[in-house]
Structures are given as structure tokens and as C-alpha cells.
Protein backbone atom coordinates (compact mmCIF):
# COMPACT_ATOMS: atom_id res chain seq x y z
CA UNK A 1 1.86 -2.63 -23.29
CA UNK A 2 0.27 -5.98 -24.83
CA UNK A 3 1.66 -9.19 -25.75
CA UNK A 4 0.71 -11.88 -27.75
CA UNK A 5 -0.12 -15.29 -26.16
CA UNK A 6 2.18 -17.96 -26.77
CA UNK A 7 0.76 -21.32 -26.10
CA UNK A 8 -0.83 -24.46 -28.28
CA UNK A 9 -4.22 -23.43 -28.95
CA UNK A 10 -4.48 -20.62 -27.68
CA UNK A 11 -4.36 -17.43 -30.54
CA UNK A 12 -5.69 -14.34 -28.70
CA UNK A 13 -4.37 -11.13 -27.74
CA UNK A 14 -3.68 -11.21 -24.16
CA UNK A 15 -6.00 -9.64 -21.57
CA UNK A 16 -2.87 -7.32 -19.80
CA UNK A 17 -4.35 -3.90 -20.56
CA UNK A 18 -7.72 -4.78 -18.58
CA UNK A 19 -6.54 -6.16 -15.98
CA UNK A 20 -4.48 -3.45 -15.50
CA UNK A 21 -7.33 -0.96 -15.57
CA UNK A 22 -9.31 -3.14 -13.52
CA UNK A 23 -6.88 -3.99 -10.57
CA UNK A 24 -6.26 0.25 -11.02
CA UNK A 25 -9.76 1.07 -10.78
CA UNK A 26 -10.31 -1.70 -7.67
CA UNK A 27 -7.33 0.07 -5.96
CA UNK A 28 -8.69 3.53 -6.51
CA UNK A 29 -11.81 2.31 -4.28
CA UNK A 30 -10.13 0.68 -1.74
CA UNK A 31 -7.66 3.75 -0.84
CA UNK A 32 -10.94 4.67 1.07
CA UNK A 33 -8.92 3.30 3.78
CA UNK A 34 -6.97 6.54 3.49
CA UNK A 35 -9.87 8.92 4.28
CA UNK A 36 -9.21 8.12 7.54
CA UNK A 37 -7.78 11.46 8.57
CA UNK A 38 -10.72 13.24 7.20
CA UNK A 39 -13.22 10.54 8.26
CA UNK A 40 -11.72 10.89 12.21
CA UNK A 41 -11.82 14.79 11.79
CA UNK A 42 -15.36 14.86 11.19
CA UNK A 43 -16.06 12.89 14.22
CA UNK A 44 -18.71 15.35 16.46
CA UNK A 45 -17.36 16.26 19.70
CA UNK A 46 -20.09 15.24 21.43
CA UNK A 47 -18.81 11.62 20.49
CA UNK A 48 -16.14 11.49 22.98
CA UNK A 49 -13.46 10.23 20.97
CA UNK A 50 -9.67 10.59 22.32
CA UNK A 51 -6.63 10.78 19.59
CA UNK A 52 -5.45 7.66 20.66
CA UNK A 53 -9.24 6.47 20.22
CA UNK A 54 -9.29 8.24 16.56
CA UNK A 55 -6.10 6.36 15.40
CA UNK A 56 -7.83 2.60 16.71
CA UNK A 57 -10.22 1.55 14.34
CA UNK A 58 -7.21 3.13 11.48
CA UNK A 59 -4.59 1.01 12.60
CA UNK A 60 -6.72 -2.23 13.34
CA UNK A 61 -7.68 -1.77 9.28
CA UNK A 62 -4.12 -1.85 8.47
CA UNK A 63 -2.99 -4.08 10.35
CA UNK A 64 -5.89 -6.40 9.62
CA UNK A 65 -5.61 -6.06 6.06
CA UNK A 66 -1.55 -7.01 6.15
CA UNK A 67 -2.21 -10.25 7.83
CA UNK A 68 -5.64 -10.92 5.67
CA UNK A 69 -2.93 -10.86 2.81
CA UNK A 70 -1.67 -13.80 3.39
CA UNK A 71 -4.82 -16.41 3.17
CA UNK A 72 -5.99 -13.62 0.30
CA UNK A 73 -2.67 -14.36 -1.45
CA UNK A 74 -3.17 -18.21 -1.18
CA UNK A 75 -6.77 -18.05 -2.37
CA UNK A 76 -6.18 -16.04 -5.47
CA UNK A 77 -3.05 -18.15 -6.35
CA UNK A 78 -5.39 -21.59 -6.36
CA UNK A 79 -8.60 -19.95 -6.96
CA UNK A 80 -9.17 -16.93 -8.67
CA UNK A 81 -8.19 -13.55 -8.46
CA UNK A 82 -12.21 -12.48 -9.62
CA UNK A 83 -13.43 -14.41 -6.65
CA UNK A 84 -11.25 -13.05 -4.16
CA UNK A 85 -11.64 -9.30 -4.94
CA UNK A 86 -15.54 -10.00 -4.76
CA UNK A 87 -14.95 -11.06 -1.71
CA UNK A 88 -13.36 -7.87 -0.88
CA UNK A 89 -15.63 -5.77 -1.97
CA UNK A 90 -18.00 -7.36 -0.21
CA UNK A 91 -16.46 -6.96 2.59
CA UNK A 92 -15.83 -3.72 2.38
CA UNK A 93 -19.19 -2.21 1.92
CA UNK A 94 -20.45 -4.21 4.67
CA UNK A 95 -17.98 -2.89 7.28
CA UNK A 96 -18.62 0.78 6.18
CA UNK A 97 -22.10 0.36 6.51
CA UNK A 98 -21.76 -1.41 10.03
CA UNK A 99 -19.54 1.57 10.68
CA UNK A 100 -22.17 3.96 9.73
CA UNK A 101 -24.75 2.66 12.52
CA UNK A 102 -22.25 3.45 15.24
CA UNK A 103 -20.96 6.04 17.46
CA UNK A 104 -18.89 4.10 19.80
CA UNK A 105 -15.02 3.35 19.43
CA UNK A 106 -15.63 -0.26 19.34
CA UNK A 107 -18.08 -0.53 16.57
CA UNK A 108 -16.24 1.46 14.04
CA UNK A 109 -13.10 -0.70 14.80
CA UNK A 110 -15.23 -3.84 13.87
CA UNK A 111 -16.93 -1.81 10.85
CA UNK A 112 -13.82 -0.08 9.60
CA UNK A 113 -10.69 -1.93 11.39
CA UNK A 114 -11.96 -5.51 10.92
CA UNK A 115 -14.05 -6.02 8.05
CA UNK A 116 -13.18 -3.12 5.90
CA UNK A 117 -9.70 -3.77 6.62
CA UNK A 118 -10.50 -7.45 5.71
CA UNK A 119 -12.26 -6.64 2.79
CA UNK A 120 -9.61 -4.13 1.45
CA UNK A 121 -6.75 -7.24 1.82
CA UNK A 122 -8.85 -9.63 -0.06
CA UNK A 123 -9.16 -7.24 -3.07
CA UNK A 124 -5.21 -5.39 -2.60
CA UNK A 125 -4.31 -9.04 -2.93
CA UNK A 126 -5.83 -9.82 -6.28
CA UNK A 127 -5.07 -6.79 -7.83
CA UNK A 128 -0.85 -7.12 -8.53
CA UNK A 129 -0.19 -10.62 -9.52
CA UNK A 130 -2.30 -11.21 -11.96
CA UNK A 131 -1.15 -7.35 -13.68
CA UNK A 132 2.30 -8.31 -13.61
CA UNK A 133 2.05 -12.19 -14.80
CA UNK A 134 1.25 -10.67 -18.18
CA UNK A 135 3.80 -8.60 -18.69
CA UNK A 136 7.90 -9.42 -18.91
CA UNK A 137 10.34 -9.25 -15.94
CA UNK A 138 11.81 -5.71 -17.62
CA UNK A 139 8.18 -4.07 -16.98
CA UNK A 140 7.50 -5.92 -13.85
CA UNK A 141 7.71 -2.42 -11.71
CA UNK A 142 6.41 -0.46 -14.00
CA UNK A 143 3.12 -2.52 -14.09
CA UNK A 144 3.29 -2.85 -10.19
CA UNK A 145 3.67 0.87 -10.07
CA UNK A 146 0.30 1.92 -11.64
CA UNK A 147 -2.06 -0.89 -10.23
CA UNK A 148 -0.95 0.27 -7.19
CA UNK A 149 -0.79 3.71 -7.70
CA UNK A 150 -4.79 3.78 -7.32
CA UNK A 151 -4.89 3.09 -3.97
CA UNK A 152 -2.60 5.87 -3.10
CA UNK A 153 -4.15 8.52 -5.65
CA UNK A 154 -7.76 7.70 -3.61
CA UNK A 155 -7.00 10.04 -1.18
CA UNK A 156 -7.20 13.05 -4.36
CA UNK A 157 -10.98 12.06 -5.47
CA UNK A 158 -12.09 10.85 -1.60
CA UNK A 159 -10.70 14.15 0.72
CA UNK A 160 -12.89 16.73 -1.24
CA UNK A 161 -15.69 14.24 -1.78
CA UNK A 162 -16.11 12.76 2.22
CA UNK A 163 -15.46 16.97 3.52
CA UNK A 164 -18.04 17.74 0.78
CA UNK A 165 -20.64 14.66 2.18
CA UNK A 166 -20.18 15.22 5.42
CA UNK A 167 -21.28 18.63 5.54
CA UNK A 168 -24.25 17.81 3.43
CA UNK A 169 -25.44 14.46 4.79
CA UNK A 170 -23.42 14.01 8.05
CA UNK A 171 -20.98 11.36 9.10
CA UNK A 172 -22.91 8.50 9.61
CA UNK A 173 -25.14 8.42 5.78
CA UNK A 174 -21.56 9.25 4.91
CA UNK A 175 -20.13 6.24 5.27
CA UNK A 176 -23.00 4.44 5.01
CA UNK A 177 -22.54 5.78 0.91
CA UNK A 178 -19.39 5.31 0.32
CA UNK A 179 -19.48 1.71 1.75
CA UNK A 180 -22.63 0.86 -0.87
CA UNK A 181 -20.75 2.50 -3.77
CA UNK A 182 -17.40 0.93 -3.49
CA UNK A 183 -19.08 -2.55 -2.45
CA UNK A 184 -20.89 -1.94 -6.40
CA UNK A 185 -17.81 -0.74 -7.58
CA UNK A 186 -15.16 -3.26 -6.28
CA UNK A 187 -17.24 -6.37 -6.80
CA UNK A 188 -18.19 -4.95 -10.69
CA UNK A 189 -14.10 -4.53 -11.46
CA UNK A 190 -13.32 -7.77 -10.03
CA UNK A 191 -15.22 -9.68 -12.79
CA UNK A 192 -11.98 -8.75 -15.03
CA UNK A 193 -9.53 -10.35 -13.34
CA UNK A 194 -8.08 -12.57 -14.76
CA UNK A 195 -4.45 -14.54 -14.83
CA UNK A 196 -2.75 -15.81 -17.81
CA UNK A 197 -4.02 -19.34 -19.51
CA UNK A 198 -1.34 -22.23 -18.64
CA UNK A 199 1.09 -22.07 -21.48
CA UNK A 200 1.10 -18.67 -21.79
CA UNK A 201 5.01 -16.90 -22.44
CA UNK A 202 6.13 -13.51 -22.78
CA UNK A 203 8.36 -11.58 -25.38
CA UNK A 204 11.63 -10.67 -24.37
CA UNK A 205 12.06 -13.17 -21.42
CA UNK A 206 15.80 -14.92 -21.44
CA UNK A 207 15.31 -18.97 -21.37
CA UNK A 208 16.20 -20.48 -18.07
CA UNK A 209 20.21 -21.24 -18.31
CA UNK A 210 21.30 -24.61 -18.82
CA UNK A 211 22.18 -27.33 -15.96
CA UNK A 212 25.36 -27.20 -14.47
CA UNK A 213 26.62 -30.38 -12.77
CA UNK A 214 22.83 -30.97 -13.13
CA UNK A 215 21.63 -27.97 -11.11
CA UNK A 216 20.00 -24.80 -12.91
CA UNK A 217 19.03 -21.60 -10.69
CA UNK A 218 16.09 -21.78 -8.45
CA UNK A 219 13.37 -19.60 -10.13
CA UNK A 220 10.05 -20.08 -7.73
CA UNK A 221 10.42 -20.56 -3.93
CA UNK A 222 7.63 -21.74 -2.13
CA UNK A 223 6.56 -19.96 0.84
CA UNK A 224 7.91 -22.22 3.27
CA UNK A 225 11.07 -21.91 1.30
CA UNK A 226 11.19 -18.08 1.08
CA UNK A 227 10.94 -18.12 5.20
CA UNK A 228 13.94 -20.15 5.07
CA UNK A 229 16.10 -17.23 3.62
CA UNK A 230 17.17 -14.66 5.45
CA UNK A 231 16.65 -11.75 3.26
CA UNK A 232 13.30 -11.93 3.58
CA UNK A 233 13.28 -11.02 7.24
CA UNK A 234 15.62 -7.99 6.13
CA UNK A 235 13.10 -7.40 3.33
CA UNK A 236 10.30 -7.44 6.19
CA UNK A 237 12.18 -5.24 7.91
CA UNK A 238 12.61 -2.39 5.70
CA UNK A 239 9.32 -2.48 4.79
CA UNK A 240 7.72 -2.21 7.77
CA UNK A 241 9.81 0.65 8.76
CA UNK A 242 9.04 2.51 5.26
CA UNK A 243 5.11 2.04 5.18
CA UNK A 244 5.14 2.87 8.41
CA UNK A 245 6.54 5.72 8.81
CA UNK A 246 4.05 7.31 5.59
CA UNK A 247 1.03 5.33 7.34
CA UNK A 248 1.22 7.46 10.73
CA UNK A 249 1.41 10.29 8.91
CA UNK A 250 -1.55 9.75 6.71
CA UNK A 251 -3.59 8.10 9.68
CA UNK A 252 -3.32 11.86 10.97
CA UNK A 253 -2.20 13.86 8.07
CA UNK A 254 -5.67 16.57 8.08
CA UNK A 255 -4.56 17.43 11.80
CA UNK A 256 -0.66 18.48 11.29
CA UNK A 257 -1.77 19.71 8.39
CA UNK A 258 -4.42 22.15 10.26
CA UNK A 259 -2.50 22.96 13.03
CA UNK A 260 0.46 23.88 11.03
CA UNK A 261 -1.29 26.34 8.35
CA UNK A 262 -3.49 27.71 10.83
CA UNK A 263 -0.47 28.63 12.67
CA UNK A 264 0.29 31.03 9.89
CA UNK A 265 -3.33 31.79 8.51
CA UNK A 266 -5.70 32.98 10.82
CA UNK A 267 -8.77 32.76 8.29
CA UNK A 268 -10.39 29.78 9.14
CA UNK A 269 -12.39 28.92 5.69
CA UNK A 270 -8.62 29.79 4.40
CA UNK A 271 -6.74 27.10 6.26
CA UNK A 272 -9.94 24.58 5.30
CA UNK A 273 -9.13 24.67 1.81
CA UNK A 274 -5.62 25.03 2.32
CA UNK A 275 -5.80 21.65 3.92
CA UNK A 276 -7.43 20.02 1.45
CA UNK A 277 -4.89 20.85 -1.01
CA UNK A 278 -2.23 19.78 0.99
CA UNK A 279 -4.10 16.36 1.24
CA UNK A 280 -4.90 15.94 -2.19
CA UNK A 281 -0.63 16.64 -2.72
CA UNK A 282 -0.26 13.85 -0.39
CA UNK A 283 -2.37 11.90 -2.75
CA UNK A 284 -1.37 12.71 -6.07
CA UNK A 285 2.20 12.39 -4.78
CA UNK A 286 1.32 8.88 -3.26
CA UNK A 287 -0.02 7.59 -6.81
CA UNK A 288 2.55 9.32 -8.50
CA UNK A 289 5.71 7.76 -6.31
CA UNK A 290 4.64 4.70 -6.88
CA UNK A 291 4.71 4.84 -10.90
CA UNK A 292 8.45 6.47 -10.38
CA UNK A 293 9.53 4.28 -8.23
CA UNK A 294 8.60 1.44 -10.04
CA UNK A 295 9.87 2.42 -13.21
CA UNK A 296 12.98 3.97 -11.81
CA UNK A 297 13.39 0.67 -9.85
CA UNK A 298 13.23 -0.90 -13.64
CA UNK A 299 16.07 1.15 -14.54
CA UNK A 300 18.17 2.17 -11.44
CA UNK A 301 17.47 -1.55 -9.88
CA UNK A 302 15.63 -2.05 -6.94
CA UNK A 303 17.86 -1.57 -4.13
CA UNK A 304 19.55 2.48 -5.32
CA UNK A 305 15.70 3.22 -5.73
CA UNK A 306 14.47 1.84 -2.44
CA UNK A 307 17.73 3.50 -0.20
CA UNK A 308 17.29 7.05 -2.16
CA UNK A 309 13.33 6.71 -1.09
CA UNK A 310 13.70 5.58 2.31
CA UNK A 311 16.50 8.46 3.40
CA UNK A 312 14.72 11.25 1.99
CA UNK A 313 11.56 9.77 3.88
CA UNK A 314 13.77 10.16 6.96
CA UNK A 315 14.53 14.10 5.95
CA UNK A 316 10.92 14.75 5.93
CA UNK A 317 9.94 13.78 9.09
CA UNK A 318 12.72 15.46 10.48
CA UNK A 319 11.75 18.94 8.27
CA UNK A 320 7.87 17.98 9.80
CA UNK A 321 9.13 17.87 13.27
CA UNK A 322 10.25 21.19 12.49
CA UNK A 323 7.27 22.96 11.37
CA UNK A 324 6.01 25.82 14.34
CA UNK A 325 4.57 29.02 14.11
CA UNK A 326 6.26 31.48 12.45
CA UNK A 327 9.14 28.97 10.52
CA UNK A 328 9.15 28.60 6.75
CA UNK A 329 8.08 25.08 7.04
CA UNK A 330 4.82 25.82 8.28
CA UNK A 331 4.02 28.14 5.41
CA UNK A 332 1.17 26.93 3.14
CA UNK A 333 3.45 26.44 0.23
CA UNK A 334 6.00 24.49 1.88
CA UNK A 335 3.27 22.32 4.13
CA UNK A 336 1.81 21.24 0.52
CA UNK A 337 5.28 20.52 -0.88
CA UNK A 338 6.24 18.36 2.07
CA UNK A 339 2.84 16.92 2.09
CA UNK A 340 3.15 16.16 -1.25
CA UNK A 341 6.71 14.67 -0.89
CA UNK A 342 5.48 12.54 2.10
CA UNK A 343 3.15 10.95 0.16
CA UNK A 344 4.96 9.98 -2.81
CA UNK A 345 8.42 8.80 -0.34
CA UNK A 346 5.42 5.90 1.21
CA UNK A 347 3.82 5.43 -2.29
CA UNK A 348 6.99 3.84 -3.42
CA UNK A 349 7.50 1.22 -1.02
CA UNK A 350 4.23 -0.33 -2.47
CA UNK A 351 5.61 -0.34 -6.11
CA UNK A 352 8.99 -1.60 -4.63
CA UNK A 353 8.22 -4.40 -2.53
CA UNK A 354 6.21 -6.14 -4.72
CA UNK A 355 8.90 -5.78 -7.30
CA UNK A 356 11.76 -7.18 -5.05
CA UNK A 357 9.89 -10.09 -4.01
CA UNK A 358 8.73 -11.17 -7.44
CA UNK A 359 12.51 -10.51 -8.87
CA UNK A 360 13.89 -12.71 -5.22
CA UNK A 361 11.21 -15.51 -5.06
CA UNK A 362 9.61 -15.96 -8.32
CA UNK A 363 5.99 -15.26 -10.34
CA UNK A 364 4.70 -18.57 -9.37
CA UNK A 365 3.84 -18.45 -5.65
CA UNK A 366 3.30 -14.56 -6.03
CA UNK A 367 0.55 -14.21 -4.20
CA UNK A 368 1.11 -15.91 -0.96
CA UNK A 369 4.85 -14.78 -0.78
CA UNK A 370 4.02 -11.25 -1.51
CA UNK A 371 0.99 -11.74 1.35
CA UNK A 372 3.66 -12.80 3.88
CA UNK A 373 5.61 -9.58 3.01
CA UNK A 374 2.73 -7.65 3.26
CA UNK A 375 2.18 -8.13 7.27
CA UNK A 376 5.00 -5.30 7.55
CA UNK A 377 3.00 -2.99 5.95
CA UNK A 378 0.58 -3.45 8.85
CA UNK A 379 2.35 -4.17 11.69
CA UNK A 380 4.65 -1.18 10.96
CA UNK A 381 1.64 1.05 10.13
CA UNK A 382 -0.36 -0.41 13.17
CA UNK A 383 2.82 0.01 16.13
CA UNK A 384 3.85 3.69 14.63
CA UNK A 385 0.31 4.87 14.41
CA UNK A 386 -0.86 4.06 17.63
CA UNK A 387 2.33 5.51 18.97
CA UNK A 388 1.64 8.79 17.53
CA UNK A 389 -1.90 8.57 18.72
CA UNK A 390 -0.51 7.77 22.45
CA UNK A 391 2.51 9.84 22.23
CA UNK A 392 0.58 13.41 21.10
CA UNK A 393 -2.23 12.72 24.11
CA UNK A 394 0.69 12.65 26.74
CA UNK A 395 2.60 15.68 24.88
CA UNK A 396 0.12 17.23 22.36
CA UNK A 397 2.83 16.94 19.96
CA UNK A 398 3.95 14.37 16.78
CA UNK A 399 7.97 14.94 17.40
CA UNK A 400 8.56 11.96 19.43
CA UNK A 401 7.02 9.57 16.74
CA UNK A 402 8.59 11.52 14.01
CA UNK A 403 12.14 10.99 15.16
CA UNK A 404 11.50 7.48 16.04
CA UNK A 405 10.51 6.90 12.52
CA UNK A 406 12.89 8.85 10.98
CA UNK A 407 15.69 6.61 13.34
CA UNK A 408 13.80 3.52 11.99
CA UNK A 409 14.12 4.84 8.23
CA UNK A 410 17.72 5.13 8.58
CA UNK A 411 18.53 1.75 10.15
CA UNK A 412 16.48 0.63 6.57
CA UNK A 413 18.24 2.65 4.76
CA UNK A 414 22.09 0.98 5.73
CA UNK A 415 20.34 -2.65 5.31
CA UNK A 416 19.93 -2.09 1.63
CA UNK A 417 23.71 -2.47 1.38
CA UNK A 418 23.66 -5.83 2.56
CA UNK A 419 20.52 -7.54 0.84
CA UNK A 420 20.96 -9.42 -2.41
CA UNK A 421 18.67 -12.23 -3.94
CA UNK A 422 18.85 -15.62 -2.66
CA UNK A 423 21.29 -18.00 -4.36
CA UNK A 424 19.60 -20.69 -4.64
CA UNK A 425 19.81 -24.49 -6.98
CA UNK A 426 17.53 -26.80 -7.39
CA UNK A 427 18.33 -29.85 -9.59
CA UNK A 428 17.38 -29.41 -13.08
CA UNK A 429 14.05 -31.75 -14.11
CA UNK A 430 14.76 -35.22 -13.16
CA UNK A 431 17.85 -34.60 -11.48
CA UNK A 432 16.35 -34.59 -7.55
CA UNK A 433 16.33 -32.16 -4.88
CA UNK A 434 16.80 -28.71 -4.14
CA UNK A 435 20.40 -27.86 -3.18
CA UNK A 436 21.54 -24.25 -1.65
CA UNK A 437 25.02 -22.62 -3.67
């Protein structure tokens, strides 16, 4: 998985492996953000909290951390990706431990929502580009697949460890942990960030084709310039109604998950650890979609991989909707299966989008383009999850969000057909300015 460094003066082996394991191992902390479902269920009852209250401080996080994505982008770009995730992890363990010294609605949505959620952009952000600027185009969603595939396997390590906590210390010194040991861990990681020297080339990469009429294909498109096209509003689009579709799910995953096996098992300690499994599916299959998606997307290209993800997203809900007492579906087995299937239709839209807007708008502004992507990973995960929260306080049910997602994954699902990379010239070096084919 190494390459050699091409440049003059430069004669080392390249630093691709540990970064890789580093952006991994920052990504495994920061998928704290999807304890959420296990953090909200431990909430005493004496605290009050409504479901629509539960899912606020949740979807504040995501949707801050989409839109931090975008300055974090820029920053790691121009500065450094070290900086910028130690900035994150900063952040993080502050907010959790803000969180901790709260009981009200409001001050775990500034704890948790707003600087946890800030924190976890800064670091999400410097993870990816600088893994995938060492490796060749052919690998490129491989590599995106298993940085990011930390931040969806979290969930596997965290559920068990925050149920186990907060019986033994409480919610509270809960959080209050886990926000000191991830703000050691993140900022630790971060140090081996690092992006490729200037000069540096890959193995395997095809030289840039030769001027025509003096024009040669545009390679790297500014961000400015990638607002200008209009697949990446159809790109936006898709994603927002793929994340967030898997994102209100997760932000209440341990309570369909309950209510659904404990329709079938009356044992209460039973449908506990039950749930937990089913959780820890939803993880492992949230890491693990992201690794197949990304290296199916390799092989399959990015579009037949993204369409075959986002219908059978779709089919889940719909098979979730479906789930009452005394169905198959709500059978342990076939909860955990779903759960796991769930988790692993979302995970790919993390190794996917990255992908397709590296392959549409180039490795150079990275950062900042994929940051501007990004905000429909929280707007669609902040609009769907509050509308389940809303939705299952007027009607104590999930249906009504699930078909409206499932609608929403559809209508994604037919705009794959129609979005291809930008054709784009710009005049070859020397020759002038951009011009659009």
C-alpha cells in the first residue's frame, strides 16, 4: 500500500501507511458522535427530556460539524492537517466535558451539538485528504473507505463501553470520561498527519494528455469553480438524502431497536443485550460498508455502486416500517440483520462521496471542495432527524419519517442516471484562460 516518493531531493519511503492508521484511529474517536442513541437512552427520567428534546443536541452536532467542514477543509488545505485535527480534538473533549456539567436541553446542545460537533468537523476534515494524496487515483476509494470506516465502526467499541459506564459511574462522569480520553487521544493521532512534500508523484498515474487547439482537460476546480457546475448541486443532493436517511436512524437506533425485540422477548435483561448486538451490527456494518463501497466503487465505478446502495437503503426503511409485534421482522435475528444492513447502506455514502468529488473536481482543492459537499451530510441528517423526533411525539411512531426517507432515497437513486463529471478546459500553461467544452 506504499509508494516511493518521486521528487528532487527527496529519497524516502512515503508516510501513506501512517497516515492511514492515524486518520483511522482519529475517526474511531470521533464516531463518539454516534453514541448518541445510547447516550439519550440513559438520560434519567427525572430530567424531563422530550424525544424531540433527545434528538436536539444530536442533530445540532451534525449539522454543526457539516458546515464546520468547510473553514476545516480550507485550513487544512493551507495549513496543516496536524493542526487542524488538534484543534478538533480539542474541541471535542471540551464540549463533552461542558456536556457532563449539565442537565438541561440547552447545555448539552452547546456541549455536544456545538462544540463537539465543531470539534468532530475540524478533525473528520483532516483525516481523508491527506490519506488519499498518497496513494494513486485507482486506490483513491479504497483508501477513503478505511479512514473513514473508523468513524462508523465507533459505534462497536463505544455502545458496550458508554451502557457499561453508565451503570457504573452515571451519565454525567460518563461523558465527562470519554470527552478527556478522546481529547488525549485525537490530539496524540493528529501529530501524524501529514500531506505529501511538493514534488511528490505516484506510480501508476497516466500523464495529463496533450493540448488540443491549446486546451488540455481541467484537472483541479477551485471551489468557486466547482459551485459553478451543476452536478455538484445533484451531488449535494443525493447525499444529503443518503446520510440522512442512515443518520435518523442511528440518532434513535437503541429505541426501535428496544421496542421492536421487546415486542417479541418479554425478558427484559434479554432484550438489553439483544440490543446491544443489534447496535454493534449497525456498527460493524457501518465500518464495513464503507471499505466495500469504496473498493467496489474502484471497480464497479462510482455511480452503479452509489444507485445499488441508495435503493436498497430505501428497502430497509420500508422492511423497518414494517416491523410490529408478532411479524418476522421484529424477530431478534432479523432486527440485527436489518440493523446491520442499515448501517453499512449509510457507511457507504461516506466512502463514496469523497471519492466522486476527488475523481469530479480534483486532489488539489480537496479539502475545501469536499467541506462544501459535506454540509449535506448535516443538513440532511439535521431536517430528517428532527422530523423523526417531532413526528414519533405527535404519533409515537417512526413510519412517517421512514417513508419520507425512503421517497427521498429513490428520487437519489434516478439522479445517478443523469450525473457525469464536469467537462471542463482550461488552456494548457501559457495558453490563457479557462474555457468550458
Amino acid at each position: 500500500m506504499s509508494e516511493k516518493i518521486s521528487a528532487p531531493g527527496v529519497s524516502q519511503v512515503n508516510h501513506g501507511r501512517r497516515v492511514v492508521l492515524a486518520a483511522l484511529g482519529i475517526n474511531l474517536a470521533l464516531g463518539i458522535l454516534y453514541t448518541w442513541s445510547v447516550i439519550s437512552k440513559g438520560m434519567p427520567e427525572e430530567w424531563g427530556w422530550s424525544q424531540s428534546d433527545k434528538n436536539l443536541p444530536y442533530a445540532v452536532a451534525c449539522l454543526i460539524f457539516s458546515l464546520i467542514m468547510v473553514p476545516a477543509g480550507r485550513m487544512q488545505d493551507k495549513l496543516s492537517p496536524r493542526l487542524v485535527a488538534t484543534l478538533g480534538g480539542i474541541l471535542v473533549g471540551i464540549g463533552m466535558i461542558v456536556a457532563s456539567r449539565t442537565q438541561s436541553v440547552m447545555g448539552y446542545t452547546i456541549g455536544f451539538g456545538v462544540l463537539a460537533g465543531a470539534g468532530i468537523g475540524f478533525g473528520y476534515a483532516s483525516a481523508t485528504p491527506p490519506s488519499v494524496k498518497w496513494f494513486p487515483p485507482a486506490k483513491t476509494g479504497m483508501i477513503a473507505g478505511i479512514v473513514v470506516s473508523g468513524f462508523g465502526l465507533a459505534l462497536a467499541y463505544a455502545a458496550p463501553l458508554c451502557n457499561f459506564m453508565i451503570g457504573k459511574f452515571g451519565l454525567p462522569d460518563t461523558v465527562m470520561y470519554l470527552g478527556i480520553a478522546f481529547l488525549i487521544v485525537v490530539c496524540g493521532l493528529a501529530q501524524l498527519l501529514k500531506a505529501p512534500p511538493a514534488g511528490y508523484s505516484l506510480a501508476g498515474v497516466a500523464p495529463q494528455a496533450a493540448p488540443v487547439n491549446g486546451m488540455v482537460k481541467k484537472e483541479n476546480f477551485t471551489s468557486g469553480e466547482m459551485l459553478r457546475t451543476w452536478q455538484f448541486y445533484a451531488i449535494w443532493f443525493m447525499y444529503a438524502c443518503g446520510a440522512g436517511a442512515g443518520l435518523m436512524i442511528i440518532s434513535v437506533a437503541k429505541k426501535i431497536l428496544a421496542a421492536s425485540i421487546n415486542s417479541s422477548i418479554s425478558e427484559a435483561s434479554l432484550v438489553g443485550i439483544l440490543t446491544t448486538v443489534a447496535l454493534i451490527g449497525m456498527a460493524l456494518g457501518n465500518g464495513g460498508g464503507r471499505i466495500i463501497a469504496g473498493v467496489l466503487s474502484d471497480k464497479l465505478g462510482r455511480n452503479r455502486t452509489l444507485f445499488m446502495f441508495l435503493v436498497c437503503q430505501a428497502i430497509l426503511l420500508v422492511l423497518l416500517s414494517q416491523a410490529k409485534a408478532g411479524t418476522p421482522l421484529a424477530s431478534a435475528p432479523m432486527l440485527i440483520i436489518i440493523a446491520a444492513l442499515v448501517g453499512a447502506n449509510y457507511g457507504s455514502n461516506l466512502a463514496l462521496f469523497p471519492s466522486i468529488t476527488k475523481d469530479y473536481y480534483g486532489l488539489k482543492n480537496f479539502g475545501m471542495n469536499y467541506g462544501l459537499v459535506f454540509t449535506a451530510w448535516g443538513v440532511g441528517g439535521f431536517m430528517l432527524a428532527k422530523l423523526a423526533g417531532v413526528m414519533f411525539d405527535k404519533t409515537k411512531s417512526f413510519n412517517f419519517a421512514y417513508f419520507c426517507a425512503a421517497g427521498l432515497l429513490v428520487l437519489a437513486a434516478a439522479l445517478v442516471f443523469f450525473v457525469k463529471p464536469p467537462h471542463h478546459h482550461e488552456a494548457a500553461a501559457g495558453q490563457g484562460d479557462d474555457a468550458e467544452s
